[in-house]
Protein backbone atom coordinates (compact mmCIF):
# COMPACT_ATOMS: atom_id res chain seq x y z
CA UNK A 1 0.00 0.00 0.00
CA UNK A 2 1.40 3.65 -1.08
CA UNK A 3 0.94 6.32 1.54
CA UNK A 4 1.39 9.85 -0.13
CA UNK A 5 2.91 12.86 2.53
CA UNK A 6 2.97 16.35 1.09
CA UNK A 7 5.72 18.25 -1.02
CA UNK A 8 9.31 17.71 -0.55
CA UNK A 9 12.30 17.45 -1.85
CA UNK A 10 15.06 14.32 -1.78
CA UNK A 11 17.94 13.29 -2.90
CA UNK A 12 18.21 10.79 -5.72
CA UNK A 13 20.20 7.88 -5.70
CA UNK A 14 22.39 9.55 -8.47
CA UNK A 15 23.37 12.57 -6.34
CA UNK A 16 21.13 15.06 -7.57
CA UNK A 17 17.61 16.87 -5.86
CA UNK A 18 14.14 16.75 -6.68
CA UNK A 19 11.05 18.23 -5.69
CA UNK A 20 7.79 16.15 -6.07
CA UNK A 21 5.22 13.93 -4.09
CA UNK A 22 7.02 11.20 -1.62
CA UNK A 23 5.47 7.72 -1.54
CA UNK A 24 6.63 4.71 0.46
CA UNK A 25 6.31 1.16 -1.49
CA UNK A 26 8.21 -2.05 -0.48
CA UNK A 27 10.59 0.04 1.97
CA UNK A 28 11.61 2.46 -0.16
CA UNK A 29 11.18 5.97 -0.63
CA UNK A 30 9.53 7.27 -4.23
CA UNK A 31 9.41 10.10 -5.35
CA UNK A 32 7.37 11.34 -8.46
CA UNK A 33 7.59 14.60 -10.77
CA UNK A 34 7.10 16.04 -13.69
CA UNK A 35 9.13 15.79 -16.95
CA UNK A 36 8.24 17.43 -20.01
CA UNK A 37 8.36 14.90 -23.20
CA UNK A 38 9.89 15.19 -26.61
CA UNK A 39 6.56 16.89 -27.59
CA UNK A 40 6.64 19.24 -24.32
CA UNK A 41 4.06 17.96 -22.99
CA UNK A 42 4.20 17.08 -18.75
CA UNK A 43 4.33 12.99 -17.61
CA UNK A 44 4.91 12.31 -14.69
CA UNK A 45 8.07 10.15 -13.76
CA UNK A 46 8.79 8.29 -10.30
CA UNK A 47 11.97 7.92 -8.99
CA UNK A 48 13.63 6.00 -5.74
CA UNK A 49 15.26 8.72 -3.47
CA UNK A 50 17.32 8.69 -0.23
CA UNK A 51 14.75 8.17 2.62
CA UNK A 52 16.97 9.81 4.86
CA UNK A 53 17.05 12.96 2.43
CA UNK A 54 13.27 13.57 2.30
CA UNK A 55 12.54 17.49 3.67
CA UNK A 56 9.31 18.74 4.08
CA UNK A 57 8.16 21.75 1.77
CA UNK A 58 7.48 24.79 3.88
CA UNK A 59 5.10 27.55 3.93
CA UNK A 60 8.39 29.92 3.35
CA UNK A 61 10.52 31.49 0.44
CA UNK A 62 13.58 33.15 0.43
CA UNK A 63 15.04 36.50 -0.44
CA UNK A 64 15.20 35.34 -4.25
CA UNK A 65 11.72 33.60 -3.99
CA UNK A 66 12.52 30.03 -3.82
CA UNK A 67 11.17 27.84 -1.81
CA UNK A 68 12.36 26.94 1.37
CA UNK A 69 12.46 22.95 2.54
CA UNK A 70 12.45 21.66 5.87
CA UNK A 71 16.42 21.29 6.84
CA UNK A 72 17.29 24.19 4.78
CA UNK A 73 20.45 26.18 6.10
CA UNK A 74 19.31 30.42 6.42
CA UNK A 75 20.97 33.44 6.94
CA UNK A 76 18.75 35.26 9.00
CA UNK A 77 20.80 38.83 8.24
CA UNK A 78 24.43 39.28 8.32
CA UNK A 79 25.47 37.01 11.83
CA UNK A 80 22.43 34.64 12.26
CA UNK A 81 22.56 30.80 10.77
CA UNK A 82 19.90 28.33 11.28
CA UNK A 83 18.13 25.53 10.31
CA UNK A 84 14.70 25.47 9.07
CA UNK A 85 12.92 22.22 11.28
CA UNK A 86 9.10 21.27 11.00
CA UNK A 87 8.16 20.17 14.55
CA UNK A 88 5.49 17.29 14.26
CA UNK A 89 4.48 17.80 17.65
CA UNK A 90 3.49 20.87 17.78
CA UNK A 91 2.67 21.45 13.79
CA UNK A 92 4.74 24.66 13.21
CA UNK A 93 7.62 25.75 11.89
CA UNK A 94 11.49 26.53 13.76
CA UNK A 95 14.46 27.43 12.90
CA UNK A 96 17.26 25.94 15.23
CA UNK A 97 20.24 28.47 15.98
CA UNK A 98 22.51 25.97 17.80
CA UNK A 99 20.51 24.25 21.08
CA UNK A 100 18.29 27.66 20.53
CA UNK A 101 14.83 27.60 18.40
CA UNK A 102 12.50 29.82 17.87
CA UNK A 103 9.35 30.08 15.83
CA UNK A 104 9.47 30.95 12.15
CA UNK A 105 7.11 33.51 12.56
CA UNK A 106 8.29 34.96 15.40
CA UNK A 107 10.14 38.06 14.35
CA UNK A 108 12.40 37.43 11.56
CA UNK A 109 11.40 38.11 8.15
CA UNK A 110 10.69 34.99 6.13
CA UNK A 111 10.86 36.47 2.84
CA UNK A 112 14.49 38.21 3.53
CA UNK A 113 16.37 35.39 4.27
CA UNK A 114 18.87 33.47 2.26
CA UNK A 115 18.87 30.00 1.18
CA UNK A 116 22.66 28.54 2.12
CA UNK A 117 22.32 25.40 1.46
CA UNK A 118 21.32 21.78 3.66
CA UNK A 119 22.25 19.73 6.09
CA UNK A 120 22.78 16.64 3.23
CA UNK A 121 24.86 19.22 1.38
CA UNK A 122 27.88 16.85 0.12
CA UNK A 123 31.73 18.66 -0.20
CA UNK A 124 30.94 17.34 -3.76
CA UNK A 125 27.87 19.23 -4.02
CA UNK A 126 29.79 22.44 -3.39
CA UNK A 127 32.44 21.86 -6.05
């Protein structure tokens, strides 16, 4: 039986991300997204991904406008890095500076902060 989440994002066996709906089959993770064909039109394509990898979509973009995952590294101005965690438990969002966390919307600016990278982030990732 297939149990569908929400949005994320998760890394593919290859290396590489994608965003898309997670499913769980047979004790593995699948993801499926859209690829446009030879004619440009969209099919949809399912892929095995990382379980471990698999990060929540979040109500939240970033300076540029992208969208912000759960376990996304910000810059929350010129001193301030966190990470962007989903708490299950209490069904909002944090953002972890250290052993500190405090509520997403509680004070810092959503939209003005930037995007610098995840916690699965590879050395080979940054090359």
């Amino acid at each position: 039986m297939d149990k569908k989440i929400t949005d994320v994002k998760a890394r593919m066996l290859t290396g590489s991300w994608r965003c898309g709906k997670i499913s769980y089959k047979d004790g593995r993770a699948l993801l499926t997204y859209t690829i446009a064909d030879s004619r440009g039109y969209e099919v949809p394509e399912t892929i095995e991904v990382d379980p471990e990898s698999v990060c929540l979509q979040s109500p939240y973009t970033d300076a540029e406008g992208s969208r912000l995952y759960e376990h996304d590294i910000i810059k929350c101005g010129a001193d301030l890095i966190g990470e962007l965690l989903y708490s299950r438990l209490k069904d909002t969002w944090l953002i972890a500076f250290g052993a500190l966390a405090m509520g997403a919307d509680s004070g810092i600016d959503m939209d003005k902060v930037v995007y610098s990278g995840n916690v699965f982030t590879r050395p080979e990732d940054l090359e």
